[in-house]
PDB file of N, CA and C in Angstrom:
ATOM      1  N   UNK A   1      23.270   2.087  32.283  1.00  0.00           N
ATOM      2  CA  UNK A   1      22.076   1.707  31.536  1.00  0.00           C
ATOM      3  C   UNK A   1      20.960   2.713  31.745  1.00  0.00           C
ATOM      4  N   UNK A   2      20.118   2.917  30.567  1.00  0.00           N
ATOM      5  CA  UNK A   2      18.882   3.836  30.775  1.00  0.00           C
ATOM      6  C   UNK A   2      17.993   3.217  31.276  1.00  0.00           C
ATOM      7  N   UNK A   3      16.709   3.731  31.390  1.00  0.00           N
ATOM      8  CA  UNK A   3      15.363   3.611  31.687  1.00  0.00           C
ATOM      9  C   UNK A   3      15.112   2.126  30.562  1.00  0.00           C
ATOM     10  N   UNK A   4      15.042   2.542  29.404  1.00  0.00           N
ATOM     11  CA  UNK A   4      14.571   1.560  28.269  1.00  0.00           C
ATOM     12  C   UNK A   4      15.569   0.488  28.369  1.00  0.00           C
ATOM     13  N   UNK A   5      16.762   0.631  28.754  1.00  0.00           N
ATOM     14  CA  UNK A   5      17.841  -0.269  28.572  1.00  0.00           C
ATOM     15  C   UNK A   5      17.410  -1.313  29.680  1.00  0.00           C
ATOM     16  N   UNK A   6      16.732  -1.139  30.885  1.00  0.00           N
ATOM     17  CA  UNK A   6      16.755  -1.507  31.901  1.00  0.00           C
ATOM     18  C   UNK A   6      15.264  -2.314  32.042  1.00  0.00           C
ATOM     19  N   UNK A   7      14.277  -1.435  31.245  1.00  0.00           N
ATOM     20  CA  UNK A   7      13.002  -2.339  31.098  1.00  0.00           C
ATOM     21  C   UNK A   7      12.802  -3.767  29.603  1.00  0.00           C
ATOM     22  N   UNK A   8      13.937  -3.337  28.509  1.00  0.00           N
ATOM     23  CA  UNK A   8      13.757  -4.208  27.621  1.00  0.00           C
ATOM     24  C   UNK A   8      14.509  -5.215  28.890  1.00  0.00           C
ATOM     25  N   UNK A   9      15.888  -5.096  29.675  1.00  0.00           N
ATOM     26  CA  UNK A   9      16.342  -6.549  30.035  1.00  0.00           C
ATOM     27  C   UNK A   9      15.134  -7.157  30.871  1.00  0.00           C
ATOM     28  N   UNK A  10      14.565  -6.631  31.664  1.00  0.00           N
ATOM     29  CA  UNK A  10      13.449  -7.124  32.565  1.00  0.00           C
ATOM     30  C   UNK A  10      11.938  -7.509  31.263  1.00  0.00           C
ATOM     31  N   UNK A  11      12.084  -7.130  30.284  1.00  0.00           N
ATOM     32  CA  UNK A  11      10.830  -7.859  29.787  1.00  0.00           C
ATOM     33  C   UNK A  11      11.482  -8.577  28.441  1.00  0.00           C
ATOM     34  N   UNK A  12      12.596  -9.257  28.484  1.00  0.00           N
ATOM     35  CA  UNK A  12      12.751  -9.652  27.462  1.00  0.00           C
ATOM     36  C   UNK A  12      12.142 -10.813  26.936  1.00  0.00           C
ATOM     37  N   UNK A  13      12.038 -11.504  27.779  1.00  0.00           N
ATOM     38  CA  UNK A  13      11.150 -12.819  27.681  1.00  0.00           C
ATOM     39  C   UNK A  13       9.543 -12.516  26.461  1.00  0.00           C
ATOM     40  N   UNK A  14       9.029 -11.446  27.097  1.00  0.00           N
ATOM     41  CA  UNK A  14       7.868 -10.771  26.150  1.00  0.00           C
ATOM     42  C   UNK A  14       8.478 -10.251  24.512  1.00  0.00           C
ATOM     43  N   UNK A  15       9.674  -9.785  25.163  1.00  0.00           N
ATOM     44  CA  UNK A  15      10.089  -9.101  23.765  1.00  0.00           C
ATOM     45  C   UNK A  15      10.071 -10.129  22.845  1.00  0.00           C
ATOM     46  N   UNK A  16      10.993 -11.095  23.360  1.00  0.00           N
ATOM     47  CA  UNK A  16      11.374 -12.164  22.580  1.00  0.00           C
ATOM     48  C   UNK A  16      10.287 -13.002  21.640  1.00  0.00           C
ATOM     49  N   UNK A  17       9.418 -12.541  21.986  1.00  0.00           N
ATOM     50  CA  UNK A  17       8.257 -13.099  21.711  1.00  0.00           C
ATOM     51  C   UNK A  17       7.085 -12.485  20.685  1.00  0.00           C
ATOM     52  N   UNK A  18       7.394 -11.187  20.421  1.00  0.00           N
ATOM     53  CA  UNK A  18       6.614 -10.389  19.606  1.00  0.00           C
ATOM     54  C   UNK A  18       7.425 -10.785  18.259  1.00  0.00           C
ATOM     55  N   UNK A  19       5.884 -10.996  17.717  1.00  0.00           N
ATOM     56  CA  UNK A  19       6.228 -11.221  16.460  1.00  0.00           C
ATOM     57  C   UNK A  19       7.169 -10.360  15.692  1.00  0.00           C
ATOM     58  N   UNK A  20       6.872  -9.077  15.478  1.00  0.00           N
ATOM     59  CA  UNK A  20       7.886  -8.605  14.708  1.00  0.00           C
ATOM     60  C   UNK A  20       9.448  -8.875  14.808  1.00  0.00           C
ATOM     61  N   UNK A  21       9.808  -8.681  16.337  1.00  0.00           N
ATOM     62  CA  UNK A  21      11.002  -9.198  16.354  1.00  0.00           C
ATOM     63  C   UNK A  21      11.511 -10.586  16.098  1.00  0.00           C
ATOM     64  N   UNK A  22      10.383 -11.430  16.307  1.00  0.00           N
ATOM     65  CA  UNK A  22      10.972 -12.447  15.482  1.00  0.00           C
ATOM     66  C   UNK A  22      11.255 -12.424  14.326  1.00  0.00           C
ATOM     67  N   UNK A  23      10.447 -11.786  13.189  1.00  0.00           N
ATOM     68  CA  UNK A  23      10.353 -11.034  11.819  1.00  0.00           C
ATOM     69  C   UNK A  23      12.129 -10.691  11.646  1.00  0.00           C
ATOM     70  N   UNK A  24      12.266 -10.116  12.865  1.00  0.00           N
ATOM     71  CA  UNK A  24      13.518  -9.148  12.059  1.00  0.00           C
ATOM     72  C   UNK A  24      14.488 -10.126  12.568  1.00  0.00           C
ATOM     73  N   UNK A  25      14.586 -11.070  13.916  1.00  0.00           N
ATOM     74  CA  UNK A  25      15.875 -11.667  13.897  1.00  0.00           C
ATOM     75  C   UNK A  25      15.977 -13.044  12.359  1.00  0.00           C
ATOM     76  N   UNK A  26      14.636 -13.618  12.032  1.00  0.00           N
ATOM     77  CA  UNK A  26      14.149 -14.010  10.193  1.00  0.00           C
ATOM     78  C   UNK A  26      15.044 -13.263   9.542  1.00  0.00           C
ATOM     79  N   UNK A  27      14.989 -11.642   9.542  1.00  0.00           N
ATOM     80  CA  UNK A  27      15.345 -11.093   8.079  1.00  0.00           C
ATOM     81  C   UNK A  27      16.804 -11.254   8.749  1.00  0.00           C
ATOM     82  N   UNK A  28      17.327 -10.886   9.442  1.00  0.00           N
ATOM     83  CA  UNK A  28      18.845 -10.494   9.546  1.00  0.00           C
ATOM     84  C   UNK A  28      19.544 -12.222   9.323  1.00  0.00           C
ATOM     85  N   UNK A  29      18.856 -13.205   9.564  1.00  0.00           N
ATOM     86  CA  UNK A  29      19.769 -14.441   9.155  1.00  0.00           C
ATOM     87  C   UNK A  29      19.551 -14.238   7.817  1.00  0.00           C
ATOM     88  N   UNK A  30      18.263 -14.491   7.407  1.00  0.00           N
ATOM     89  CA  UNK A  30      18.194 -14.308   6.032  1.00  0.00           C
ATOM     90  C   UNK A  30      19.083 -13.684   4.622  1.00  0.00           C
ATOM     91  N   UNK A  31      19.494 -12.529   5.168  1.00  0.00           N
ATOM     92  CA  UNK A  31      20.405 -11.451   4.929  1.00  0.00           C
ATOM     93  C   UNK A  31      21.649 -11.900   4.630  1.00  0.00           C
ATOM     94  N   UNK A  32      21.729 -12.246   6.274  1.00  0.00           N
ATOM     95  CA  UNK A  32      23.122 -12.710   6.455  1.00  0.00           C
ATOM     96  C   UNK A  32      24.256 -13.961   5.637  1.00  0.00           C
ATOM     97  N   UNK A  33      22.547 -14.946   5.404  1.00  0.00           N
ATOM     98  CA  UNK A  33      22.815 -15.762   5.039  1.00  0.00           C
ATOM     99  C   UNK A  33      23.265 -15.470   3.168  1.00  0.00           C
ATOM    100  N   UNK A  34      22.635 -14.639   2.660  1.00  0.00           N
ATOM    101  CA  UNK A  34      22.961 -14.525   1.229  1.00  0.00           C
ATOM    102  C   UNK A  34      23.648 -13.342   0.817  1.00  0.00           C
ATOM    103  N   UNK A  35      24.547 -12.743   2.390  1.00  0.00           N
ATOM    104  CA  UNK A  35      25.412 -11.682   2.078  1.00  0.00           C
ATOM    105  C   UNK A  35      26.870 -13.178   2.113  1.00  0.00           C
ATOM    106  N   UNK A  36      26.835 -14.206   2.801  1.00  0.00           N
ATOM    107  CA  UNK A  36      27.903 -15.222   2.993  1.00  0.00           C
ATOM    108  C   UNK A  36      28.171 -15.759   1.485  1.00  0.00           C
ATOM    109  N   UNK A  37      26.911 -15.963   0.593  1.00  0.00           N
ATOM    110  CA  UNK A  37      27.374 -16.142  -0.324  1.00  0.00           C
ATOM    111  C   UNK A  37      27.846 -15.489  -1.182  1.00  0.00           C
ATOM    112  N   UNK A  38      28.613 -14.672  -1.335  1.00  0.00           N
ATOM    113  CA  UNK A  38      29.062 -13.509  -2.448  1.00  0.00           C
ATOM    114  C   UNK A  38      30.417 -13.441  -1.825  1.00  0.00           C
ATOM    115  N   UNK A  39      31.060 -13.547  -2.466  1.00  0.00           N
ATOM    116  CA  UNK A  39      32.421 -13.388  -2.537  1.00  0.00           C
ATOM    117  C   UNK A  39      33.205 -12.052  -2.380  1.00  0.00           C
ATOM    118  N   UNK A  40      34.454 -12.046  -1.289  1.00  0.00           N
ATOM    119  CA  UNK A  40      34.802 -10.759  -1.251  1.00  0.00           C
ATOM    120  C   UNK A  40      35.849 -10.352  -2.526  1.00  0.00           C
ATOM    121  N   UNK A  41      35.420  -8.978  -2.772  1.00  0.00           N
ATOM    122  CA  UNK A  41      36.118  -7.966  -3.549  1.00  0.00           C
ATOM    123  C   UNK A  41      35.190  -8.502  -5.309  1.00  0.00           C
ATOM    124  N   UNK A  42      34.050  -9.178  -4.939  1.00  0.00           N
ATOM    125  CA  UNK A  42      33.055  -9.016  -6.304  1.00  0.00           C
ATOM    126  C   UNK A  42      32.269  -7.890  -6.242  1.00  0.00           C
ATOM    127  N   UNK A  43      32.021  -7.865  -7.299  1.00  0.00           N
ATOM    128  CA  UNK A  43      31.059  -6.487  -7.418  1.00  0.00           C
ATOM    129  C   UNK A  43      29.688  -7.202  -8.261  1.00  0.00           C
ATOM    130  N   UNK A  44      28.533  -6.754  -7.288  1.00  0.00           N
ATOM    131  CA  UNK A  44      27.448  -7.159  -7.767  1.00  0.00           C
ATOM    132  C   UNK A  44      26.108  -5.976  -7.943  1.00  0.00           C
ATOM    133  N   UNK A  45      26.112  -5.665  -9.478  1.00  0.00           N
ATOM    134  CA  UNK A  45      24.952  -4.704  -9.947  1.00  0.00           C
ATOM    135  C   UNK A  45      23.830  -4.818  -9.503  1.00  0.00           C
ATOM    136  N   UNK A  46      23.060  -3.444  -9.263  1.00  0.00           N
ATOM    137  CA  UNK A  46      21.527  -3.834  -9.634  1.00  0.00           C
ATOM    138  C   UNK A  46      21.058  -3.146 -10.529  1.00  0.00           C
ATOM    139  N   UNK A  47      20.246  -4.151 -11.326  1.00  0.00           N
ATOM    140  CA  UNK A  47      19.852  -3.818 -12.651  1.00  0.00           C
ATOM    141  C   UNK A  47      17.724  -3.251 -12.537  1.00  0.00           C
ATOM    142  N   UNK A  48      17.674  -2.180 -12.940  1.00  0.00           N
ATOM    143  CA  UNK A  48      16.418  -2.236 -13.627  1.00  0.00           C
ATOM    144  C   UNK A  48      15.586  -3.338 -14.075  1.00  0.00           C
ATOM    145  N   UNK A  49      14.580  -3.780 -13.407  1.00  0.00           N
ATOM    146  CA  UNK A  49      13.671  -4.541 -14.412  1.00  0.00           C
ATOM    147  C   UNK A  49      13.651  -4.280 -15.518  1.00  0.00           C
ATOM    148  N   UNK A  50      13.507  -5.253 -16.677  1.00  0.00           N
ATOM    149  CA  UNK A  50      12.552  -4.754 -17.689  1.00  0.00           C
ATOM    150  C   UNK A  50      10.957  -4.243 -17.219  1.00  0.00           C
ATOM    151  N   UNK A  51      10.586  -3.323 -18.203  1.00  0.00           N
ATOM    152  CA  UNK A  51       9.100  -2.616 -17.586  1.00  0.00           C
ATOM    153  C   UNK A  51       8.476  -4.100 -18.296  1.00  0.00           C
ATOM    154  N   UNK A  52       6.850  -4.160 -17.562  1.00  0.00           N
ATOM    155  CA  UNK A  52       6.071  -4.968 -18.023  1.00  0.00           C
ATOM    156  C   UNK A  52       5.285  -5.226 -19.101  1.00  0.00           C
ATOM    157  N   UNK A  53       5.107  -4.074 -19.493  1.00  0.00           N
ATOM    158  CA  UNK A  53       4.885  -4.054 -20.736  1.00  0.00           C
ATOM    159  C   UNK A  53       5.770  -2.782 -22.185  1.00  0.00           C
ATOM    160  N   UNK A  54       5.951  -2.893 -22.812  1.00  0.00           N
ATOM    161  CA  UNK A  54       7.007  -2.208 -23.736  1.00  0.00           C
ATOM    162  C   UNK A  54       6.678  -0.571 -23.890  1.00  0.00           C
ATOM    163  N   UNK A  55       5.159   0.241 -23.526  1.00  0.00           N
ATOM    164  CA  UNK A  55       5.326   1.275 -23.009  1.00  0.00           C
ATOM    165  C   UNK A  55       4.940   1.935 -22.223  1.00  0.00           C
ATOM    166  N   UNK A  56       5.674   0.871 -20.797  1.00  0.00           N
ATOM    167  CA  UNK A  56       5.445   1.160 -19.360  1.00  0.00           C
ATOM    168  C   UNK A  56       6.751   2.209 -18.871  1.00  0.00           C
ATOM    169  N   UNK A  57       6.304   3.141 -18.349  1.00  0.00           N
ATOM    170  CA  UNK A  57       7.390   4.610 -18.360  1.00  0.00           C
ATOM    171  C   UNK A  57       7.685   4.230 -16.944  1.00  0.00           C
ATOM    172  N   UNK A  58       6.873   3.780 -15.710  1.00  0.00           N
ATOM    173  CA  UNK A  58       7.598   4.121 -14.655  1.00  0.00           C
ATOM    174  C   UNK A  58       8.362   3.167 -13.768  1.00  0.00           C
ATOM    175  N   UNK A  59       9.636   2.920 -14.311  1.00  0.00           N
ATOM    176  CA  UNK A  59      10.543   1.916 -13.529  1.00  0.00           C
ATOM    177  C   UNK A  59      11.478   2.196 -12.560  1.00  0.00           C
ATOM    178  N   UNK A  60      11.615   2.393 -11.747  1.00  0.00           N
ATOM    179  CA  UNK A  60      13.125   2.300 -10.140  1.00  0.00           C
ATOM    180  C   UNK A  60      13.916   2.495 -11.358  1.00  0.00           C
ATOM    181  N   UNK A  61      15.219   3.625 -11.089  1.00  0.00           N
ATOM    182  CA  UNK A  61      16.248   3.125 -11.122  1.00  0.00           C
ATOM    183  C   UNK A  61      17.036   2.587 -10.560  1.00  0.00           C
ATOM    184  N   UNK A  62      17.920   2.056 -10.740  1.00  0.00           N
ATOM    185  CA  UNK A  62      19.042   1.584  -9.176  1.00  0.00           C
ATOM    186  C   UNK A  62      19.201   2.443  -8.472  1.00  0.00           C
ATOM    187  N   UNK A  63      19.339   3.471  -8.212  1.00  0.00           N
ATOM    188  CA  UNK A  63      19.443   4.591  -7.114  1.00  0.00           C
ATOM    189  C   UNK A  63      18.663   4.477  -6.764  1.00  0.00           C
ATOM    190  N   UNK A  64      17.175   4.300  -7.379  1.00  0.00           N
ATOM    191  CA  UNK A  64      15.421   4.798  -6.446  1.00  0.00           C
ATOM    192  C   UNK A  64      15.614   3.068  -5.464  1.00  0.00           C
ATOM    193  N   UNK A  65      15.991   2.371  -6.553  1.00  0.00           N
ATOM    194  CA  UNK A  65      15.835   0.956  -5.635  1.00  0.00           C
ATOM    195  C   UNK A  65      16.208   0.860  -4.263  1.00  0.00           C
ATOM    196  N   UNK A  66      17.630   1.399  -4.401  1.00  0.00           N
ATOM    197  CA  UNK A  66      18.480   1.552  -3.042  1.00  0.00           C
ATOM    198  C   UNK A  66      17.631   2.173  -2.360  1.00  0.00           C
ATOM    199  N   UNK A  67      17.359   3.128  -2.637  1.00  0.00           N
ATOM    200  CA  UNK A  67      16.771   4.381  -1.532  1.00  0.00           C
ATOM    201  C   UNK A  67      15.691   3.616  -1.063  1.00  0.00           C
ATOM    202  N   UNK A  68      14.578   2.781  -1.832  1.00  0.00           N
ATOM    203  CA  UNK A  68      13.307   2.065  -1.693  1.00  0.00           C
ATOM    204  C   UNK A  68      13.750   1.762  -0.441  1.00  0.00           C
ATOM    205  N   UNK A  69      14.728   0.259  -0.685  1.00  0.00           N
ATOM    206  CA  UNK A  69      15.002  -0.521   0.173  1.00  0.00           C
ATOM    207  C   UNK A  69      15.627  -0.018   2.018  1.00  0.00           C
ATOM    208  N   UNK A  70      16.249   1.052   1.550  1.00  0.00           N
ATOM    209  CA  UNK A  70      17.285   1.356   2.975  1.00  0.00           C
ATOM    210  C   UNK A  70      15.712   1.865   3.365  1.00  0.00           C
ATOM    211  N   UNK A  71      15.079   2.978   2.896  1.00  0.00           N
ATOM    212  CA  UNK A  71      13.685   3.181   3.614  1.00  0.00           C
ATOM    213  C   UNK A  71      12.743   1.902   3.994  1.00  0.00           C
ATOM    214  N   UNK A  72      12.405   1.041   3.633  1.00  0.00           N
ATOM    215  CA  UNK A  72      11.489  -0.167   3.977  1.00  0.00           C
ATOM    216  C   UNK A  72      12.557  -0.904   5.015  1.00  0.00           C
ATOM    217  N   UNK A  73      13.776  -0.869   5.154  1.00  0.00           N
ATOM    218  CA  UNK A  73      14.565  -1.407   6.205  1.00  0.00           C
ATOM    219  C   UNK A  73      14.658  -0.753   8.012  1.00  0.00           C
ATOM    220  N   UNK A  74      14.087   0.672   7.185  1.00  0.00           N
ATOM    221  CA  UNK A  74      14.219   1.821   8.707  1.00  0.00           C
ATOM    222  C   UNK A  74      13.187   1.376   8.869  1.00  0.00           C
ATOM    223  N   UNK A  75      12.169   1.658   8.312  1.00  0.00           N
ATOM    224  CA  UNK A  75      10.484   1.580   8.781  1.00  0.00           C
ATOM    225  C   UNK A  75      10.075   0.380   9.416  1.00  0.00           C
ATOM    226  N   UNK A  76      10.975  -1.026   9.197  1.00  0.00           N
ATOM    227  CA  UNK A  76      10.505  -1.884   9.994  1.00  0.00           C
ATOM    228  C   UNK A  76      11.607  -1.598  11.100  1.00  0.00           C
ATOM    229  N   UNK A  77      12.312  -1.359  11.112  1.00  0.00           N
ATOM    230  CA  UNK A  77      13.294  -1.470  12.460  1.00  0.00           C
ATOM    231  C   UNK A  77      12.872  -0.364  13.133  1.00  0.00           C
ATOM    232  N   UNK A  78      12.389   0.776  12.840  1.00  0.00           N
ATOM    233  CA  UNK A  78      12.131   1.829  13.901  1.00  0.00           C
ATOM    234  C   UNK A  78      10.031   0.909  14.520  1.00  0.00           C
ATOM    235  N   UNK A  79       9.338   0.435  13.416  1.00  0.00           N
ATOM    236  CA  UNK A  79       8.330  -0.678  13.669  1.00  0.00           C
ATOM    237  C   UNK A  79       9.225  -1.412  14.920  1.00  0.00           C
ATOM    238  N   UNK A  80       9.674  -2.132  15.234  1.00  0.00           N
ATOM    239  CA  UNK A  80      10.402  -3.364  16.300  1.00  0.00           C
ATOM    240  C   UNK A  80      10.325  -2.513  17.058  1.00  0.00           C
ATOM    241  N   UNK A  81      11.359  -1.398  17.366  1.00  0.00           N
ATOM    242  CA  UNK A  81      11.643  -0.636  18.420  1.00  0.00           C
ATOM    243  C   UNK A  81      10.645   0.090  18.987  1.00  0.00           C
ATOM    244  N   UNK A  82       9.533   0.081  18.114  1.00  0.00           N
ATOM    245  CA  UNK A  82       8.239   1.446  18.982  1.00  0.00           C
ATOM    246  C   UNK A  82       7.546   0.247  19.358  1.00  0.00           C
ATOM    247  N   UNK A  83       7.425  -1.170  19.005  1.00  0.00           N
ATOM    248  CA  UNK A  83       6.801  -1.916  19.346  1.00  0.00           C
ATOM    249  C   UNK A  83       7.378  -2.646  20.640  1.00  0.00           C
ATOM    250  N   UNK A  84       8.888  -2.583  20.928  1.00  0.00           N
ATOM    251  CA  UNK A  84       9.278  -2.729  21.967  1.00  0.00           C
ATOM    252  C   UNK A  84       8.753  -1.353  23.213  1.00  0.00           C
ATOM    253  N   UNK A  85       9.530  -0.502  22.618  1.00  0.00           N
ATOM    254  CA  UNK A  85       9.104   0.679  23.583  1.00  0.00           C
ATOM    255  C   UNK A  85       7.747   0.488  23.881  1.00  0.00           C
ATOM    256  N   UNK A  86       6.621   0.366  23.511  1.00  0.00           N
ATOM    257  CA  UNK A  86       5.358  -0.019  23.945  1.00  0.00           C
ATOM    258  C   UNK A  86       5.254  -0.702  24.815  1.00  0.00           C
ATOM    259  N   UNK A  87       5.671  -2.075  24.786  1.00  0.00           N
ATOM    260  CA  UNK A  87       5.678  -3.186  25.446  1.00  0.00           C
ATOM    261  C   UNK A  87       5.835  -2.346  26.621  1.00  0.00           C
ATOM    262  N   UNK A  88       7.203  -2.118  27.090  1.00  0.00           N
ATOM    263  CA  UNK A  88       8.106  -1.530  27.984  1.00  0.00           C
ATOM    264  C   UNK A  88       7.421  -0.297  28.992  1.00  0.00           C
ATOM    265  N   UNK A  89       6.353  -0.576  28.016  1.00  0.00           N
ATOM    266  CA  UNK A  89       5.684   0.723  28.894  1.00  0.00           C
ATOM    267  C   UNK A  89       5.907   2.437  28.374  1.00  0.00           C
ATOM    268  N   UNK A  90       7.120   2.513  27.676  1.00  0.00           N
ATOM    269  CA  UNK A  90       7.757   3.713  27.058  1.00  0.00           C
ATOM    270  C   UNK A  90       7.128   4.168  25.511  1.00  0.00           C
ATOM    271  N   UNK A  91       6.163   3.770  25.441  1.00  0.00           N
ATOM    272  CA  UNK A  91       6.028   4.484  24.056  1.00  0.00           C
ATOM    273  C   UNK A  91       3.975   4.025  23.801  1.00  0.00           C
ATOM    274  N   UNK A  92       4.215   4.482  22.830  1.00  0.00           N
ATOM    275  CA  UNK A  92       2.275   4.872  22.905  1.00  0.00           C
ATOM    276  C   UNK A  92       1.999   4.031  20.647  1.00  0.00           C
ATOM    277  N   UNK A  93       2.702   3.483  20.705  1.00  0.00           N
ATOM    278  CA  UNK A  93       2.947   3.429  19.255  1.00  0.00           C
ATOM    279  C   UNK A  93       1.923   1.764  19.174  1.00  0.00           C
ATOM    280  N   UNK A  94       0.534   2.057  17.966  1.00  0.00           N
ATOM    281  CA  UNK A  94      -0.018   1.002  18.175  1.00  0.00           C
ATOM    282  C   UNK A  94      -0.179   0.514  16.890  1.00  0.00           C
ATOM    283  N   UNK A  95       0.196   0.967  15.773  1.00  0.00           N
ATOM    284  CA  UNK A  95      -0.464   1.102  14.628  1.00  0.00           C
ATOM    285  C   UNK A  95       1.049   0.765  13.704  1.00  0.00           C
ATOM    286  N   UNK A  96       1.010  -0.327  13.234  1.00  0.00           N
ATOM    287  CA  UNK A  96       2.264  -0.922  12.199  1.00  0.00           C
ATOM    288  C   UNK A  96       1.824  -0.911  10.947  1.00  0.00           C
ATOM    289  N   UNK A  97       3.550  -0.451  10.149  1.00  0.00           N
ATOM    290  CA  UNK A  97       2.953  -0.309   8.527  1.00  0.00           C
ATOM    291  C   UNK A  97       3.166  -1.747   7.750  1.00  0.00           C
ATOM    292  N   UNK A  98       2.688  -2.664   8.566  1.00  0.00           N
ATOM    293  CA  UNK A  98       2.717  -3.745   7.866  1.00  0.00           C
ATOM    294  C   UNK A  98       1.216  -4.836   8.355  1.00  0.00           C
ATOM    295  N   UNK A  99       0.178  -4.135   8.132  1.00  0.00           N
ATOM    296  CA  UNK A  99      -1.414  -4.320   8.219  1.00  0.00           C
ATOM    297  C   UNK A  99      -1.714  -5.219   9.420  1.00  0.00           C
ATOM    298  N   UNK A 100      -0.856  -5.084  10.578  1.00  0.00           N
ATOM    299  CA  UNK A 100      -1.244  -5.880  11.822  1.00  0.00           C
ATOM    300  C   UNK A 100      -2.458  -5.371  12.828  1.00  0.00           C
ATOM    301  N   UNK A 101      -2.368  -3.938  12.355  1.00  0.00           N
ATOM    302  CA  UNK A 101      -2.820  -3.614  13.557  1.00  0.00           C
ATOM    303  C   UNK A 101      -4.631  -4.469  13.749  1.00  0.00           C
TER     304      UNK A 101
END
């Protein structure tokens, strides 16, 4: 075990307790829960909105969507982890991109 490995087990009780990580063990049932419903070997699209109004030019495609999403998924999980490392004493990170600070 490392340094960090060794201070999250000794402060987990705190960890357990910061909001964000509660946030994320929320999203991962959440997730989990409406990856259970989909059936294996279906295939499920993502579609483009319609734009909001008829000549609104700038819409996601499904590729930008994906990309959106896997990025807003790092940014809170590397968020948890600098907010752990903080805790822990290991990290200097005070400022979250989700208007807490």
């Amino acid at each position: 075990n490392g340094l960090l490995a060794r201070l999250r087990q000794h402060n987990e009780k705190d960890i357990l307790a910061l909001p964000e990580y509660k946030a994320r063990l929320n999203l991962g049932s959440f997730l989990r829960a409406k990856a259970d419903r989909i059936t294996l070997g279906s295939s499920h699209s993502i579609f483009a909105p319609s734009p909001p109004y008829p000549d609104y030019k700038h819409v996601l495609t499904p590729s930008q969507m994906l990309l959106s999403l896997d990025a807003a998924m790092a940014t809170f999980h590397l968020h948890v982890e600098s907010r752990i490392a903080s805790l822990c004493g290991q990290g200097f990170y005070t400022i979250g991109p989700c208007g807490e600070e």
